[in-house]
PDB file of N, CA and C in Angstrom:
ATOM      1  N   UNK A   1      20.051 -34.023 -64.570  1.00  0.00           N
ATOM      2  CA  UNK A   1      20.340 -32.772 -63.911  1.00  0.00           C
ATOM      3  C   UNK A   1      20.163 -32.965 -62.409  1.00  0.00           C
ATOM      4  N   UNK A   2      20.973 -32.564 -61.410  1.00  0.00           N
ATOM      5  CA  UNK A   2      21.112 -32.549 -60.256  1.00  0.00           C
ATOM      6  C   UNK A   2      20.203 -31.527 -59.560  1.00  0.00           C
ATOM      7  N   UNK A   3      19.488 -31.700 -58.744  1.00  0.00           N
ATOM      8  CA  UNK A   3      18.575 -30.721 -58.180  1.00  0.00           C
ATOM      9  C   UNK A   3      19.488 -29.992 -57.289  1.00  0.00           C
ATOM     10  N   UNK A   4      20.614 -30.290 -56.804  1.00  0.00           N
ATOM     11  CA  UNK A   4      21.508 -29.534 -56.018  1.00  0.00           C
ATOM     12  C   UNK A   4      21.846 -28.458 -56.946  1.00  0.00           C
ATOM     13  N   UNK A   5      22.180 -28.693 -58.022  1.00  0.00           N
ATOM     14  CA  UNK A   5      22.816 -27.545 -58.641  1.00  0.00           C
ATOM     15  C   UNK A   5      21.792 -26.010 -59.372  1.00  0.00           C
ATOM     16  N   UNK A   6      20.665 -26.374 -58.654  1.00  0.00           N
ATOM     17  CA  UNK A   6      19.703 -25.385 -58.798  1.00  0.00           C
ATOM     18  C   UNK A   6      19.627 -24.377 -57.258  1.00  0.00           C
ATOM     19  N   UNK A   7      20.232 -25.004 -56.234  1.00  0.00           N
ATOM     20  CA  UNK A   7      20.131 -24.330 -55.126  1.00  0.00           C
ATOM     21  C   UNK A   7      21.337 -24.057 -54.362  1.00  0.00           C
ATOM     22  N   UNK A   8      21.912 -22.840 -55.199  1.00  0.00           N
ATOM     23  CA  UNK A   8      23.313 -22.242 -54.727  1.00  0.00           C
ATOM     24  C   UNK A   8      24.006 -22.265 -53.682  1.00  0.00           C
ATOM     25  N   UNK A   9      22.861 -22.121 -52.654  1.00  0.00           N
ATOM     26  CA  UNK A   9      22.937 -21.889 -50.987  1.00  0.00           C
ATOM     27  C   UNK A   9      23.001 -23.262 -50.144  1.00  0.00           C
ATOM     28  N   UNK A  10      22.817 -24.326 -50.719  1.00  0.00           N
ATOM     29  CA  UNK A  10      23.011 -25.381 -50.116  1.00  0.00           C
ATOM     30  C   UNK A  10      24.163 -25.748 -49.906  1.00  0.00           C
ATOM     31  N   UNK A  11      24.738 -26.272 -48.555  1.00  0.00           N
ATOM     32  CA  UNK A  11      25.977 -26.776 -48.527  1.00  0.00           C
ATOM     33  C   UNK A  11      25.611 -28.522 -48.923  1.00  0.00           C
ATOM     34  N   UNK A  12      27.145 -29.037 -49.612  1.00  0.00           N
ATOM     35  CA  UNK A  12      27.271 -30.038 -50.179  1.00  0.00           C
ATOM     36  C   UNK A  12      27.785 -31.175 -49.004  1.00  0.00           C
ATOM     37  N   UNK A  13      27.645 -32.329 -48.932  1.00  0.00           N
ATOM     38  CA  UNK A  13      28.694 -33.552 -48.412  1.00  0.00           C
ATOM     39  C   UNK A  13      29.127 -34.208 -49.327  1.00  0.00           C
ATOM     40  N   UNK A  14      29.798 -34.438 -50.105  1.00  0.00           N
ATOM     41  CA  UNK A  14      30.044 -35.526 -51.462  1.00  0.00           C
ATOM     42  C   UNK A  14      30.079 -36.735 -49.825  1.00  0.00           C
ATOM     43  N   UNK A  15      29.668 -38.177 -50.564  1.00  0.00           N
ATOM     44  CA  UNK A  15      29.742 -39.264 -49.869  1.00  0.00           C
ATOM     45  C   UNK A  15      30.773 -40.320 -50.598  1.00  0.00           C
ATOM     46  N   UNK A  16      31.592 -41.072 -50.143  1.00  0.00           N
ATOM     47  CA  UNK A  16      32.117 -42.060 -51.022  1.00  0.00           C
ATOM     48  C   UNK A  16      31.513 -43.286 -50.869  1.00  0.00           C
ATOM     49  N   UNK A  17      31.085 -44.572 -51.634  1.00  0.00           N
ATOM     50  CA  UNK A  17      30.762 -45.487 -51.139  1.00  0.00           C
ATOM     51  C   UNK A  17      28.990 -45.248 -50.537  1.00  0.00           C
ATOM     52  N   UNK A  18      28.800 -44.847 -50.808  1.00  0.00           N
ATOM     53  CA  UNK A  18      26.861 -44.165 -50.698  1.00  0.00           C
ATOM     54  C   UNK A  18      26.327 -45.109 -51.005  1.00  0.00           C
ATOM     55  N   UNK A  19      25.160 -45.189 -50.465  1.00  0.00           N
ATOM     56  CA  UNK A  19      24.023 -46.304 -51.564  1.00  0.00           C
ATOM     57  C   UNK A  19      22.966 -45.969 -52.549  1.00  0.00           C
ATOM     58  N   UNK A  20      23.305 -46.368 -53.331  1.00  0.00           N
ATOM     59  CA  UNK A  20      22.352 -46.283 -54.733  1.00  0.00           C
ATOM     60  C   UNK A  20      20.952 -46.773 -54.648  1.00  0.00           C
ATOM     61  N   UNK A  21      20.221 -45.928 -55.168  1.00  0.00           N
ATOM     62  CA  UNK A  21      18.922 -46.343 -55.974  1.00  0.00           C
ATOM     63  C   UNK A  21      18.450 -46.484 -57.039  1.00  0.00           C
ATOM     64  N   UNK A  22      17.533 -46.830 -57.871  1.00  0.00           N
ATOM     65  CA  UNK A  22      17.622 -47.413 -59.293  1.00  0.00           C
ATOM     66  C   UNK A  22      16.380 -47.254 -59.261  1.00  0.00           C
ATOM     67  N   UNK A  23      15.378 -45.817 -60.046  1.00  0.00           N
ATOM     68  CA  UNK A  23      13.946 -46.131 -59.930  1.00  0.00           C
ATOM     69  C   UNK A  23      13.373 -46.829 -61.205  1.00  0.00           C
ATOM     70  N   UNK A  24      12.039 -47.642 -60.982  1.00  0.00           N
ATOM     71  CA  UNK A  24      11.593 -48.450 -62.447  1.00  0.00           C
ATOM     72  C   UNK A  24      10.115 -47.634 -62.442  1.00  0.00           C
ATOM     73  N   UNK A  25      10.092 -47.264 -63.756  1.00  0.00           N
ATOM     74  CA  UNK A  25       8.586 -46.468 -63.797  1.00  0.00           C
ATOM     75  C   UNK A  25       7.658 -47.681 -64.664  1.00  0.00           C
ATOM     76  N   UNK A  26       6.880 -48.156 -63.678  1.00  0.00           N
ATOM     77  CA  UNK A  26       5.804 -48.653 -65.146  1.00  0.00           C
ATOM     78  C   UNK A  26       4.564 -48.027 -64.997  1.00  0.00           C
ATOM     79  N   UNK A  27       3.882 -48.384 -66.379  1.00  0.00           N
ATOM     80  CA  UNK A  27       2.504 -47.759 -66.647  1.00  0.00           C
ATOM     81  C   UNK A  27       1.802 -48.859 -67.726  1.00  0.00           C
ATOM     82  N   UNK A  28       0.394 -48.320 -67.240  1.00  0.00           N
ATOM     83  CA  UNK A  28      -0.007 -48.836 -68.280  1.00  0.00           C
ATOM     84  C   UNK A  28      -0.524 -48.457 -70.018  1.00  0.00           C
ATOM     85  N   UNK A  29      -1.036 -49.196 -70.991  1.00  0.00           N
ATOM     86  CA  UNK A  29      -1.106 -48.888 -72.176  1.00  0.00           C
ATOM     87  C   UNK A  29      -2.607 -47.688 -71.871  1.00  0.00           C
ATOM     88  N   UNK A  30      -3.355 -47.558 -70.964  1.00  0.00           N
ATOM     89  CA  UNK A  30      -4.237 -47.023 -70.893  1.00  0.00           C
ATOM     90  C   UNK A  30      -3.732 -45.288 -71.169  1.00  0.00           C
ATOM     91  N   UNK A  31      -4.915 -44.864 -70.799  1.00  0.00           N
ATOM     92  CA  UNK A  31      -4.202 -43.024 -70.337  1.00  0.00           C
ATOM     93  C   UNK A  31      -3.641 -42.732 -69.222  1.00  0.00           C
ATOM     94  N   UNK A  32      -3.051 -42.210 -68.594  1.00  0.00           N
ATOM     95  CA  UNK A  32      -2.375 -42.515 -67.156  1.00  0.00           C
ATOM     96  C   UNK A  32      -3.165 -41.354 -66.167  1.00  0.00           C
ATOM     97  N   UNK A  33      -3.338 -41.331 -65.252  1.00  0.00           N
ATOM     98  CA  UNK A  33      -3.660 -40.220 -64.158  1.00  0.00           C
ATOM     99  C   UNK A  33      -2.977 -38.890 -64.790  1.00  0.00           C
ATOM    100  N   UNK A  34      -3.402 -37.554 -64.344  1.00  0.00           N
ATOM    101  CA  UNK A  34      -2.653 -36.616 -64.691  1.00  0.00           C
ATOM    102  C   UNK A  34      -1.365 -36.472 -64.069  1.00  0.00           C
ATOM    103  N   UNK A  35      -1.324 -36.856 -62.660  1.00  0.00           N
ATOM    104  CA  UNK A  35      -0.235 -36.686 -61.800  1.00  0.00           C
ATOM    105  C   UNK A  35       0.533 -37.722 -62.440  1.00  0.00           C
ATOM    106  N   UNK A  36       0.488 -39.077 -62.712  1.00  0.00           N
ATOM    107  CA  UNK A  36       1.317 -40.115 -63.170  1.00  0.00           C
ATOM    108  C   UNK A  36       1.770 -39.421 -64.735  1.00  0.00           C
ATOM    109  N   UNK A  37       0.763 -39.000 -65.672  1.00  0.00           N
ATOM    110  CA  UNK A  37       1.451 -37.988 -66.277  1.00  0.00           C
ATOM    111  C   UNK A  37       2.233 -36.819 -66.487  1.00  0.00           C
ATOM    112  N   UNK A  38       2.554 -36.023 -65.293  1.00  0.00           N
ATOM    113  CA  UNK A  38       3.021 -34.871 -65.070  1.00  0.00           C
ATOM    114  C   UNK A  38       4.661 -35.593 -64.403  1.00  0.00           C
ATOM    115  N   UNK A  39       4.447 -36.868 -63.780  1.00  0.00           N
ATOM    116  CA  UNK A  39       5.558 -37.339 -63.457  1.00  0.00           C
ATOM    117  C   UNK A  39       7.227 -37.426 -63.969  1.00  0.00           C
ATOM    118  N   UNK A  40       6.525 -38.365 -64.927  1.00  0.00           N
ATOM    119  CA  UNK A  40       8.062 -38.393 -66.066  1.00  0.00           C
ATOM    120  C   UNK A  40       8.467 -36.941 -66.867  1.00  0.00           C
ATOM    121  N   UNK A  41       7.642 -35.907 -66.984  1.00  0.00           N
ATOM    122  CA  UNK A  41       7.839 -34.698 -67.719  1.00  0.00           C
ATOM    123  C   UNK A  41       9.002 -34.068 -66.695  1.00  0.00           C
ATOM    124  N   UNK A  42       8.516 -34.172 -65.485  1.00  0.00           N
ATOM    125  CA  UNK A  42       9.562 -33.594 -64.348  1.00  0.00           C
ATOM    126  C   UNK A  42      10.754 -34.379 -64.057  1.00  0.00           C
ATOM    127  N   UNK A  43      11.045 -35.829 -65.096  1.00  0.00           N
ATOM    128  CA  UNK A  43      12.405 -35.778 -64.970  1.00  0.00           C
ATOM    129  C   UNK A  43      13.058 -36.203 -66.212  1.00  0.00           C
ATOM    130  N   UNK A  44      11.887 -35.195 -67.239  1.00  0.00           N
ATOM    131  CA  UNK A  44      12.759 -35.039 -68.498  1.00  0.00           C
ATOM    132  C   UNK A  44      13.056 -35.733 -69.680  1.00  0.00           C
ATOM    133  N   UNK A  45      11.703 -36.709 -69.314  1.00  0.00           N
ATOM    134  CA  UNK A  45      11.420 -37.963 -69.797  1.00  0.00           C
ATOM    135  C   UNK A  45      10.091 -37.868 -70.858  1.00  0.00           C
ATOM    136  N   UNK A  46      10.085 -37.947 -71.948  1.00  0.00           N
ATOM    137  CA  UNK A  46       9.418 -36.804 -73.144  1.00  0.00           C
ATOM    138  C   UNK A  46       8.045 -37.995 -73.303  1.00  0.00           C
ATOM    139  N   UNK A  47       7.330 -37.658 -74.162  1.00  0.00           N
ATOM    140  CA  UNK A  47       6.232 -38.648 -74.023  1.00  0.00           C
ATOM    141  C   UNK A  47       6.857 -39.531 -75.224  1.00  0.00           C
ATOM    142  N   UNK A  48       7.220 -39.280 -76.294  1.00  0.00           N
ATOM    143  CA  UNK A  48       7.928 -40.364 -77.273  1.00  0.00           C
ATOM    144  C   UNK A  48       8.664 -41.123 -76.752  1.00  0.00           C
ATOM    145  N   UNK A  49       9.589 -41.080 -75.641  1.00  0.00           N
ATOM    146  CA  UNK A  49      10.024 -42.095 -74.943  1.00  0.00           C
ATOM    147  C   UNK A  49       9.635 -43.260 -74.201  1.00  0.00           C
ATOM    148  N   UNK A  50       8.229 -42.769 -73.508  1.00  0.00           N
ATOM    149  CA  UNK A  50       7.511 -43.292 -73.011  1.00  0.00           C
ATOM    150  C   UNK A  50       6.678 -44.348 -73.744  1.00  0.00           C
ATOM    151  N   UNK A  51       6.399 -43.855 -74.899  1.00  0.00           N
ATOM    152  CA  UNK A  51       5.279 -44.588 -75.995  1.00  0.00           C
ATOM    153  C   UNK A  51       5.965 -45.521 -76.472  1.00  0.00           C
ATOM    154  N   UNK A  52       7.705 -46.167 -76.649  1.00  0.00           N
ATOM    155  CA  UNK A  52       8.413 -46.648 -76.796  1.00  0.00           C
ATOM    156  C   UNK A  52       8.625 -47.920 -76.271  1.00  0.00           C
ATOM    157  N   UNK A  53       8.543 -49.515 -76.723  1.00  0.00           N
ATOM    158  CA  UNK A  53       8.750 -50.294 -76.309  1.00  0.00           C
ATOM    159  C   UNK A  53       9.782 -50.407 -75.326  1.00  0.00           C
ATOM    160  N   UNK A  54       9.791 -51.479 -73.804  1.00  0.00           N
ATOM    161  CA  UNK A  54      10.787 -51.208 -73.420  1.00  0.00           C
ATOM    162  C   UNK A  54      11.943 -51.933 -73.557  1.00  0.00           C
ATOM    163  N   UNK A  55      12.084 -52.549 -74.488  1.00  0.00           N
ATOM    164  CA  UNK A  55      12.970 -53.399 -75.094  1.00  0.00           C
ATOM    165  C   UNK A  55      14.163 -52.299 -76.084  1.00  0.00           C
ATOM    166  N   UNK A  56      13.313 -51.405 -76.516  1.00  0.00           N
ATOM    167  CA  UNK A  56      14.229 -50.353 -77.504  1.00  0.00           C
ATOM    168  C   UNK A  56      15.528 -49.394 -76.659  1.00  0.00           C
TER     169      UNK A  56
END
């Protein structure tokens, strides 16, 4: 989901040719911080996913 499309009032630039980013989340097998936990929830990223080898 696009965070733009939550804020009506924003004007847009589409870019062609832009540069990309690619984020990598790791963690460890421990319990994680709350904030490092609250992280992936905010982009929708469920905890069964997480608990998930990353090979799968």
């Amino acid at each position: 989901m696009s965070a733009v499309s939550e804020l009506p009032g924003l004007p847009v630039l589409r870019l062609r040719d832009a540069p990309a980013r690619m984020e990598h989340l790791v963690w460890s097998r421990f319990a994680p911080s709350p904030a490092a936990a609250a992280f992936p929830a905010t982009l929708g990223i469920s905890a069964a996913e997480l608990s998930g080898s990353p090979d799968a």
